[in-house]
PDB file of N, CA and C in Angstrom:
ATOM      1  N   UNK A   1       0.849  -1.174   0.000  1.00  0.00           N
ATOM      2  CA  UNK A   1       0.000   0.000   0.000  1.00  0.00           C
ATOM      3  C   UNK A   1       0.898   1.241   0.000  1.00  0.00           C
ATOM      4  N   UNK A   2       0.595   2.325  -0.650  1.00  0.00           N
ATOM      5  CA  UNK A   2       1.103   3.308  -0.934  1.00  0.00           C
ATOM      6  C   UNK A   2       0.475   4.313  -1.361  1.00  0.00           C
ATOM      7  N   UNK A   3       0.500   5.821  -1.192  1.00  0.00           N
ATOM      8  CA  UNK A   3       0.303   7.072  -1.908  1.00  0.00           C
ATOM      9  C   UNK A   3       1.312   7.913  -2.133  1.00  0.00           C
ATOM     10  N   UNK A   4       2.697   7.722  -2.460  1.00  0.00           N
ATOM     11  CA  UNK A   4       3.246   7.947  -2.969  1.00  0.00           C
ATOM     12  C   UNK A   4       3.568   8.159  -4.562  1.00  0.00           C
ATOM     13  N   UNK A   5       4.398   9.410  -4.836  1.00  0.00           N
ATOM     14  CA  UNK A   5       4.010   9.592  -6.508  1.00  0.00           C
ATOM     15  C   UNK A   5       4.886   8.195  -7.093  1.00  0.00           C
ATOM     16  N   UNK A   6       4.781   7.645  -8.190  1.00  0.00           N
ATOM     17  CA  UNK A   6       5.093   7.165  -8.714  1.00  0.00           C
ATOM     18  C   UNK A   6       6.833   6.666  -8.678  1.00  0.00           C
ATOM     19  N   UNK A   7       7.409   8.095  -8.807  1.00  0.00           N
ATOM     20  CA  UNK A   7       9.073   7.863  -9.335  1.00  0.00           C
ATOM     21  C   UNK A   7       9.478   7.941  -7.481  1.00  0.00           C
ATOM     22  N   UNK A   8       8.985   8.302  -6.654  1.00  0.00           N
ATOM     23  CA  UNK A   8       9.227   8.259  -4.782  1.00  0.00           C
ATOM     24  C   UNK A   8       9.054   6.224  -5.038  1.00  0.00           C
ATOM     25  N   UNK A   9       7.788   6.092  -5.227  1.00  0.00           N
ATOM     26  CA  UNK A   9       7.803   4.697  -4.874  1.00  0.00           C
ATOM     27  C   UNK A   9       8.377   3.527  -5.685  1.00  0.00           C
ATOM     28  N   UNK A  10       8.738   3.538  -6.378  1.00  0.00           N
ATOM     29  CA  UNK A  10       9.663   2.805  -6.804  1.00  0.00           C
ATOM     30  C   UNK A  10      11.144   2.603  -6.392  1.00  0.00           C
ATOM     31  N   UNK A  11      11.590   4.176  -6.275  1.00  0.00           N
ATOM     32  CA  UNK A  11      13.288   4.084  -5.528  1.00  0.00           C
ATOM     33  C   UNK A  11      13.138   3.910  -4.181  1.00  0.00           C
ATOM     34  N   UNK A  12      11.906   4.154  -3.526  1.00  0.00           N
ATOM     35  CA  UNK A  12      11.543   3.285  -2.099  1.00  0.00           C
ATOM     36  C   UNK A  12      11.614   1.545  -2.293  1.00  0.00           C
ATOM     37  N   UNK A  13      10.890   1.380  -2.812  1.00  0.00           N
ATOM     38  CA  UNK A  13      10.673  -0.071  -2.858  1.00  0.00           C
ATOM     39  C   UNK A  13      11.829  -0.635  -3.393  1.00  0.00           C
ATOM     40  N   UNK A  14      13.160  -0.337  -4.462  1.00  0.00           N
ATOM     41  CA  UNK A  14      14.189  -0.686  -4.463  1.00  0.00           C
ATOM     42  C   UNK A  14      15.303  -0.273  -3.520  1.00  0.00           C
ATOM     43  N   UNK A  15      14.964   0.386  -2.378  1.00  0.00           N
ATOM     44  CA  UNK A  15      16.087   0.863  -1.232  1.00  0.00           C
ATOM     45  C   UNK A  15      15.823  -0.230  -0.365  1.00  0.00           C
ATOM     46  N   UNK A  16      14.424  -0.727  -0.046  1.00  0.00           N
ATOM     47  CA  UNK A  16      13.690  -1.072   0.509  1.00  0.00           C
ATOM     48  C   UNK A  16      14.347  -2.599   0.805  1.00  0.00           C
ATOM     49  N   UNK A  17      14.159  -3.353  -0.296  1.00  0.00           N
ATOM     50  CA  UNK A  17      14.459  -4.527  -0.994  1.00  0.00           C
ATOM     51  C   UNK A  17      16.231  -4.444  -0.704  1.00  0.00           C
ATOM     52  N   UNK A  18      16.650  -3.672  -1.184  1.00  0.00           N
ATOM     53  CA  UNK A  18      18.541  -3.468  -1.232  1.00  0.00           C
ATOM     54  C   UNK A  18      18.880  -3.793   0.404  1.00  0.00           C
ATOM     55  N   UNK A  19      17.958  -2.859   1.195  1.00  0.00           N
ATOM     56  CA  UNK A  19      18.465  -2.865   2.480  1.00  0.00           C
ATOM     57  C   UNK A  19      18.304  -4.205   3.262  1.00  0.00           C
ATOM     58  N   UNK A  20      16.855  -4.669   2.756  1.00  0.00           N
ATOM     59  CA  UNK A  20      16.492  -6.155   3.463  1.00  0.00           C
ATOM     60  C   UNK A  20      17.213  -7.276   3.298  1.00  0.00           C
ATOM     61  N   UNK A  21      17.838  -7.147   1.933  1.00  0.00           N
ATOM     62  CA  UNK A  21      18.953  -8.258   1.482  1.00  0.00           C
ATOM     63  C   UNK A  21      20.384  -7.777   1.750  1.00  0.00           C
ATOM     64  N   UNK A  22      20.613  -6.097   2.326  1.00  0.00           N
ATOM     65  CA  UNK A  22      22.267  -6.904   3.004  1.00  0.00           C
ATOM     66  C   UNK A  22      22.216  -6.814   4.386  1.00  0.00           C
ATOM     67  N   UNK A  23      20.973  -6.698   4.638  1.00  0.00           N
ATOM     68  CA  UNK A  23      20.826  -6.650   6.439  1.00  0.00           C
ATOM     69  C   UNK A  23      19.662  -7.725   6.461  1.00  0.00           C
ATOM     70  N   UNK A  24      20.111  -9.106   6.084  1.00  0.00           N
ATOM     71  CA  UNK A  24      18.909 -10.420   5.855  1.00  0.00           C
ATOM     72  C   UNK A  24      18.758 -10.315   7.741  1.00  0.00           C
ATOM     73  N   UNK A  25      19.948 -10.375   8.135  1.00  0.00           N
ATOM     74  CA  UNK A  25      19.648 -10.822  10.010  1.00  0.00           C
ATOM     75  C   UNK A  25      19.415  -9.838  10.843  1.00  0.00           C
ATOM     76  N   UNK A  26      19.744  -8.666  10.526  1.00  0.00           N
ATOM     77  CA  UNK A  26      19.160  -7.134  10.903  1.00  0.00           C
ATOM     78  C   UNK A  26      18.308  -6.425  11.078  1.00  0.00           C
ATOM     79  N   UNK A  27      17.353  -6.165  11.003  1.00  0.00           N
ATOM     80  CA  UNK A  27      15.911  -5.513  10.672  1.00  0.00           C
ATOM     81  C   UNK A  27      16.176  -4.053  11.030  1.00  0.00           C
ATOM     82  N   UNK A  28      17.295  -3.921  12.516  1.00  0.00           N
ATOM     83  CA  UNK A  28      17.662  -2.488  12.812  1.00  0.00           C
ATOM     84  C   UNK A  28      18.291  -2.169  12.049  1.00  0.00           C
ATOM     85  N   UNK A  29      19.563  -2.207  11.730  1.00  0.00           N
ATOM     86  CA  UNK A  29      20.827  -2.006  10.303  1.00  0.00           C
ATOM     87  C   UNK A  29      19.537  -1.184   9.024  1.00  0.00           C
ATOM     88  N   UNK A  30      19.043  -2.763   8.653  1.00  0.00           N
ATOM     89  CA  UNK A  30      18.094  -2.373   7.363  1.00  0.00           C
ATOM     90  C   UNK A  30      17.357  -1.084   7.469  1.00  0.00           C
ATOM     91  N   UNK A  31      16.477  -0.860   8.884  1.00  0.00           N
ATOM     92  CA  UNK A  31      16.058   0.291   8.965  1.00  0.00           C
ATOM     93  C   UNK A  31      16.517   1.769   9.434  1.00  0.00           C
ATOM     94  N   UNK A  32      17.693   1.577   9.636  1.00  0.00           N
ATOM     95  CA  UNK A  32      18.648   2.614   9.804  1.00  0.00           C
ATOM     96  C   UNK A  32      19.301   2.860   8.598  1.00  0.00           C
ATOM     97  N   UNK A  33      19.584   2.249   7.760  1.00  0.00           N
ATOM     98  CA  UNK A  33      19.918   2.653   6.107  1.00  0.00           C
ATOM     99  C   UNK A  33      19.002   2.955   5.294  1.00  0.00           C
ATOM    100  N   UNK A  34      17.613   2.941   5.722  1.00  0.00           N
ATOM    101  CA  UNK A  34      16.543   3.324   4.707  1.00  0.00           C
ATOM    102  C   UNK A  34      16.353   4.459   5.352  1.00  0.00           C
ATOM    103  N   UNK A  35      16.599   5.013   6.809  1.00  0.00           N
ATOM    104  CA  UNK A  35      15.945   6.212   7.263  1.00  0.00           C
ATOM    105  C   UNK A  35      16.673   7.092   6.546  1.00  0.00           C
ATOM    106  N   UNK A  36      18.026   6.745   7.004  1.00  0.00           N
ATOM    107  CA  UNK A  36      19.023   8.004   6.310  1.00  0.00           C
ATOM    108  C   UNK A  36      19.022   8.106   5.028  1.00  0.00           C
ATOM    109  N   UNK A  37      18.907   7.116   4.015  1.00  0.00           N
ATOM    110  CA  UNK A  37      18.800   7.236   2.581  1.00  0.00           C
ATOM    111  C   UNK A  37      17.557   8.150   2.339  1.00  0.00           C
ATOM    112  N   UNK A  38      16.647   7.693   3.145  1.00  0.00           N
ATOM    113  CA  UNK A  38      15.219   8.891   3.012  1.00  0.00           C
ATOM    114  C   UNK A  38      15.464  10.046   3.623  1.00  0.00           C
ATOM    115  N   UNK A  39      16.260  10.249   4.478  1.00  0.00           N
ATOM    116  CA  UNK A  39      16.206  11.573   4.623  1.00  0.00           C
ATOM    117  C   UNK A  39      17.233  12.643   3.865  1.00  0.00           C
ATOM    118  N   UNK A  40      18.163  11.586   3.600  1.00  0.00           N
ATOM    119  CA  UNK A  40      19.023  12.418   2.748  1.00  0.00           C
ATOM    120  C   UNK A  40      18.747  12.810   1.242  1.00  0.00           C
ATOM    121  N   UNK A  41      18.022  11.688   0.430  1.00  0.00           N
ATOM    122  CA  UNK A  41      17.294  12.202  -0.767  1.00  0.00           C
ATOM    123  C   UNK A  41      16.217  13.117  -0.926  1.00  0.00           C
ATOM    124  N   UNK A  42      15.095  12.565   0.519  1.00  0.00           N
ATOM    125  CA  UNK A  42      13.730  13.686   0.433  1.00  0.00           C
ATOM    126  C   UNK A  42      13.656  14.581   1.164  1.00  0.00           C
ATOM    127  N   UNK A  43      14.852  14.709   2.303  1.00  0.00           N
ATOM    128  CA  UNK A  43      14.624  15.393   3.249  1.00  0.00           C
ATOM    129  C   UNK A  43      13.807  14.699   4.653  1.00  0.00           C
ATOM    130  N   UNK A  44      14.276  15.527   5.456  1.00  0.00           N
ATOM    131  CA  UNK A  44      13.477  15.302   6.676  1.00  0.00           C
ATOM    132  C   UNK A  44      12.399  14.609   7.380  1.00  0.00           C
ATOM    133  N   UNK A  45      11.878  14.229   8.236  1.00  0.00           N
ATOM    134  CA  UNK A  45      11.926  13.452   9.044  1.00  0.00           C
ATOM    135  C   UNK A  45      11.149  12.252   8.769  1.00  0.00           C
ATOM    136  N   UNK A  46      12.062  10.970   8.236  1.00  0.00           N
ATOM    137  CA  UNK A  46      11.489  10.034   7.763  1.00  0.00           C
ATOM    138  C   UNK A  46      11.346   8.835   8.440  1.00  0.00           C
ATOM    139  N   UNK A  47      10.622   7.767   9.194  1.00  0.00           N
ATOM    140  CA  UNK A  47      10.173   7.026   9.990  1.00  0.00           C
ATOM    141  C   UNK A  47      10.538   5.378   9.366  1.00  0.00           C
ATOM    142  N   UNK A  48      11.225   4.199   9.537  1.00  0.00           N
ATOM    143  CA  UNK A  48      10.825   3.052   9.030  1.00  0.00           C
ATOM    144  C   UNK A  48      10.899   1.903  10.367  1.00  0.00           C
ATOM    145  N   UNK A  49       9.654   1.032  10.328  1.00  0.00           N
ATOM    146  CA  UNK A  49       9.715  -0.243  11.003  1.00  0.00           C
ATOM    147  C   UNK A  49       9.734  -1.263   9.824  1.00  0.00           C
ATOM    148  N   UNK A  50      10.470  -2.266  10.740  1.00  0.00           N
ATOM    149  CA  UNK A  50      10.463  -3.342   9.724  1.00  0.00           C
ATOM    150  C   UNK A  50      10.891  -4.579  10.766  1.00  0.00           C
ATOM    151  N   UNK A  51       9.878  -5.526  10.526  1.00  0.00           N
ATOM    152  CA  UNK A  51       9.783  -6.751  11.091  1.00  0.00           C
ATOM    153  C   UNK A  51       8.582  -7.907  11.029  1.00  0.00           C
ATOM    154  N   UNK A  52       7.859  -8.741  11.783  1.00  0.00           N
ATOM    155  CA  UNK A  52       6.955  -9.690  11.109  1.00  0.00           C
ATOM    156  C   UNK A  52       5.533  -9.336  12.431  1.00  0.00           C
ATOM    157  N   UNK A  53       4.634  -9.397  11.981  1.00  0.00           N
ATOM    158  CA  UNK A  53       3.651  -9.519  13.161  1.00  0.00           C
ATOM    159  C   UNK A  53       3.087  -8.444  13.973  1.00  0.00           C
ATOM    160  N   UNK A  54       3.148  -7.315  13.472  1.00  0.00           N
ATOM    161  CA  UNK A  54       2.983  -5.857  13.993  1.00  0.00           C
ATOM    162  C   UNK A  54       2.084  -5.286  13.298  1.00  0.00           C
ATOM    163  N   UNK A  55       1.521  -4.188  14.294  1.00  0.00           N
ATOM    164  CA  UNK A  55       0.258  -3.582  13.859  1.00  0.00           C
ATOM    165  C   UNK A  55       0.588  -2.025  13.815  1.00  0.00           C
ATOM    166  N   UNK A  56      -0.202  -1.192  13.529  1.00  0.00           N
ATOM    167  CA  UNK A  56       0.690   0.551  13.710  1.00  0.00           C
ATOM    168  C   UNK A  56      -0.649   1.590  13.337  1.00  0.00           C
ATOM    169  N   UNK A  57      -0.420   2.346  13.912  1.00  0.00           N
ATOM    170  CA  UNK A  57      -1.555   3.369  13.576  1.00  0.00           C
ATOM    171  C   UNK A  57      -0.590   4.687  13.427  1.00  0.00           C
ATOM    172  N   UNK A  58      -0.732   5.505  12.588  1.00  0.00           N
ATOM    173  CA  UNK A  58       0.603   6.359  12.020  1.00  0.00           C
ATOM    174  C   UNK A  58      -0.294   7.553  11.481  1.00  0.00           C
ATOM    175  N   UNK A  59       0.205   8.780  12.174  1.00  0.00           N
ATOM    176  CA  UNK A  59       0.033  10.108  11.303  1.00  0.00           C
ATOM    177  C   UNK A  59       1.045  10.339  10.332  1.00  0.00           C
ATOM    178  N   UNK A  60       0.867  10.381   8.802  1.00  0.00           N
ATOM    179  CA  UNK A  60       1.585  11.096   7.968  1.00  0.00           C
ATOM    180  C   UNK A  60       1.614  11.915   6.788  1.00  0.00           C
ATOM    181  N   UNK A  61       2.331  12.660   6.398  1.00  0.00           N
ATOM    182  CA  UNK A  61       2.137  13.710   5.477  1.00  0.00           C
ATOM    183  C   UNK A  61       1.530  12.886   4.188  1.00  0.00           C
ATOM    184  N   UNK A  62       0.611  13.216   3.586  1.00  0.00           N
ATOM    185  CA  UNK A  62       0.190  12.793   2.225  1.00  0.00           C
ATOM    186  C   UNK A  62       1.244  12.672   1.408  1.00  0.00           C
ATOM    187  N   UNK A  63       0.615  11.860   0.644  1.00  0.00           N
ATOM    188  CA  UNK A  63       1.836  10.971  -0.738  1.00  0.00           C
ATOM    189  C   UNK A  63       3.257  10.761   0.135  1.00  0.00           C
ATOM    190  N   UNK A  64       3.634  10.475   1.548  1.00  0.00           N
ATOM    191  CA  UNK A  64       4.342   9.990   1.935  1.00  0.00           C
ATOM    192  C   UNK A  64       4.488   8.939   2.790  1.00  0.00           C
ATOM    193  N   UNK A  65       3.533   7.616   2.172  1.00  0.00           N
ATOM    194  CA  UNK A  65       3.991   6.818   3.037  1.00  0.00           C
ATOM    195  C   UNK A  65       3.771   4.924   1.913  1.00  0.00           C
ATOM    196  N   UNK A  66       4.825   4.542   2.816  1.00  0.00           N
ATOM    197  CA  UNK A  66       5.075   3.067   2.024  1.00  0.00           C
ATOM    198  C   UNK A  66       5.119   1.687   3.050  1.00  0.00           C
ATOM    199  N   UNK A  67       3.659   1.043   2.689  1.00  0.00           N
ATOM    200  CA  UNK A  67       3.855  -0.375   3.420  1.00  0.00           C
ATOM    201  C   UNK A  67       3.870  -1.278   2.592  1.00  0.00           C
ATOM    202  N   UNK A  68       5.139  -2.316   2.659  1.00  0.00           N
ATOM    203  CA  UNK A  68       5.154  -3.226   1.734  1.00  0.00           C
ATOM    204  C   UNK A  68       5.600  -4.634   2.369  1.00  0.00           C
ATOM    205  N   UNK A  69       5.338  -6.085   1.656  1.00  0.00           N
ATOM    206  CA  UNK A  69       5.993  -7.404   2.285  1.00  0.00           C
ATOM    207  C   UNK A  69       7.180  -7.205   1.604  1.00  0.00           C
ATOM    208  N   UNK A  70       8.274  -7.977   2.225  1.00  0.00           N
ATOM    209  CA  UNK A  70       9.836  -8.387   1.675  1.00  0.00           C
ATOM    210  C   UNK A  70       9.408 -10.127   1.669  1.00  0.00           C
ATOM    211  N   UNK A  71      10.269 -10.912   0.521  1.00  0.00           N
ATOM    212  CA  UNK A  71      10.317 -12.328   0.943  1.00  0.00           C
ATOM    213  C   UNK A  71       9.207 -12.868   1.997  1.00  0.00           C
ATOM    214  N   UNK A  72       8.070 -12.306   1.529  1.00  0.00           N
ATOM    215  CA  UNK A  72       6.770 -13.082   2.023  1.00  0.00           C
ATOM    216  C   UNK A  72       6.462 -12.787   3.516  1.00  0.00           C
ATOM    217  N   UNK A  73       6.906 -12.845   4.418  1.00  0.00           N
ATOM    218  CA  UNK A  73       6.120 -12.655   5.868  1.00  0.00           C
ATOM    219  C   UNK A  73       7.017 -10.865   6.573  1.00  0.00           C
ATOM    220  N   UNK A  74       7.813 -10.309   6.115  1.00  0.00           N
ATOM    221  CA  UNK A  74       8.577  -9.466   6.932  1.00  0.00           C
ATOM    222  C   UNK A  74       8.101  -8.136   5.957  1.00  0.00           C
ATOM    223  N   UNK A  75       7.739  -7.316   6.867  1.00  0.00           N
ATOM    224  CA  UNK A  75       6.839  -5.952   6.594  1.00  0.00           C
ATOM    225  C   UNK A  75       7.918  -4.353   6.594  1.00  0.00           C
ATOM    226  N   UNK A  76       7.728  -3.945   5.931  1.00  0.00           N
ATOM    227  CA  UNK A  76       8.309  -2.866   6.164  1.00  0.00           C
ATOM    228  C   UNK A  76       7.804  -1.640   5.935  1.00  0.00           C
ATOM    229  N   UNK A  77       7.713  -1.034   6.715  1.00  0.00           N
ATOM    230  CA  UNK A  77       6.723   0.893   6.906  1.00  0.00           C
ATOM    231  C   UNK A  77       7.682   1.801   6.819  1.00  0.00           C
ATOM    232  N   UNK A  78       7.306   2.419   5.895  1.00  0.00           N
ATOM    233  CA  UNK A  78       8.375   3.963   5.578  1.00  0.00           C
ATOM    234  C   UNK A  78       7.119   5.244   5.857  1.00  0.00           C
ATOM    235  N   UNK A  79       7.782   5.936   6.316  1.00  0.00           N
ATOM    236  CA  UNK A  79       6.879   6.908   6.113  1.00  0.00           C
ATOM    237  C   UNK A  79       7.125   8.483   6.507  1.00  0.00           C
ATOM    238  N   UNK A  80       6.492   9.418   6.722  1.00  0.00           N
ATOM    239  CA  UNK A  80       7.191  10.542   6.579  1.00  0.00           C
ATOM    240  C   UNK A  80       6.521  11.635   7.477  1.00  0.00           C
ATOM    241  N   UNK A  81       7.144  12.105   8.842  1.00  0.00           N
ATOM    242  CA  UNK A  81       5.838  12.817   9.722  1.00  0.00           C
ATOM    243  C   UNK A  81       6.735  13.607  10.176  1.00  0.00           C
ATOM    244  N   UNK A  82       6.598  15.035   9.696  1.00  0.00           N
ATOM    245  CA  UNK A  82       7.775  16.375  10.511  1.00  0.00           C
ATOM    246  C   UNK A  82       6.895  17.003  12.066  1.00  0.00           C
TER     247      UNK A  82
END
């Protein structure tokens, strides 16, 4: 799920994917390289969980936010709240 524009969600979903596969045993690592990659391309203050079995209720700025599966059960939430 996403409302993100088009060319945002795609280089999300390939940071996304990049990070989950060199941080396979990590989930913190992975989401500490997607924060900073997001904040350093879009700017400011960008949010990610990532792990299996979690629920979330989240305020965020329109067209900024990304929930997606990795390799079938492991979730990952990007999203974007100044």
């Amino acid at each position: 799920h996403t409302d993100m524009p088009e060319e945002m969600r795609v280089e999300t979903m390939e940071l996304c994917v990049t990070a989950c596969e060199k941080f396979a045993s990590n989930n913190e690592s992975a989401a500490k390289m997607i924060k900073e990659s997001m904040d350093k391309k879009f700017g400011s203050s960008w949010h990610v969980v990532i792990g299996e079995g979690f629920g979330f209720e989240i305020t965020h700025e329109v067209k900024n936010l990304l929930y997606m599966f990795f390799g079938g059960s492991l979730a990952v939430c990007v999203w974007k709240c100044s």
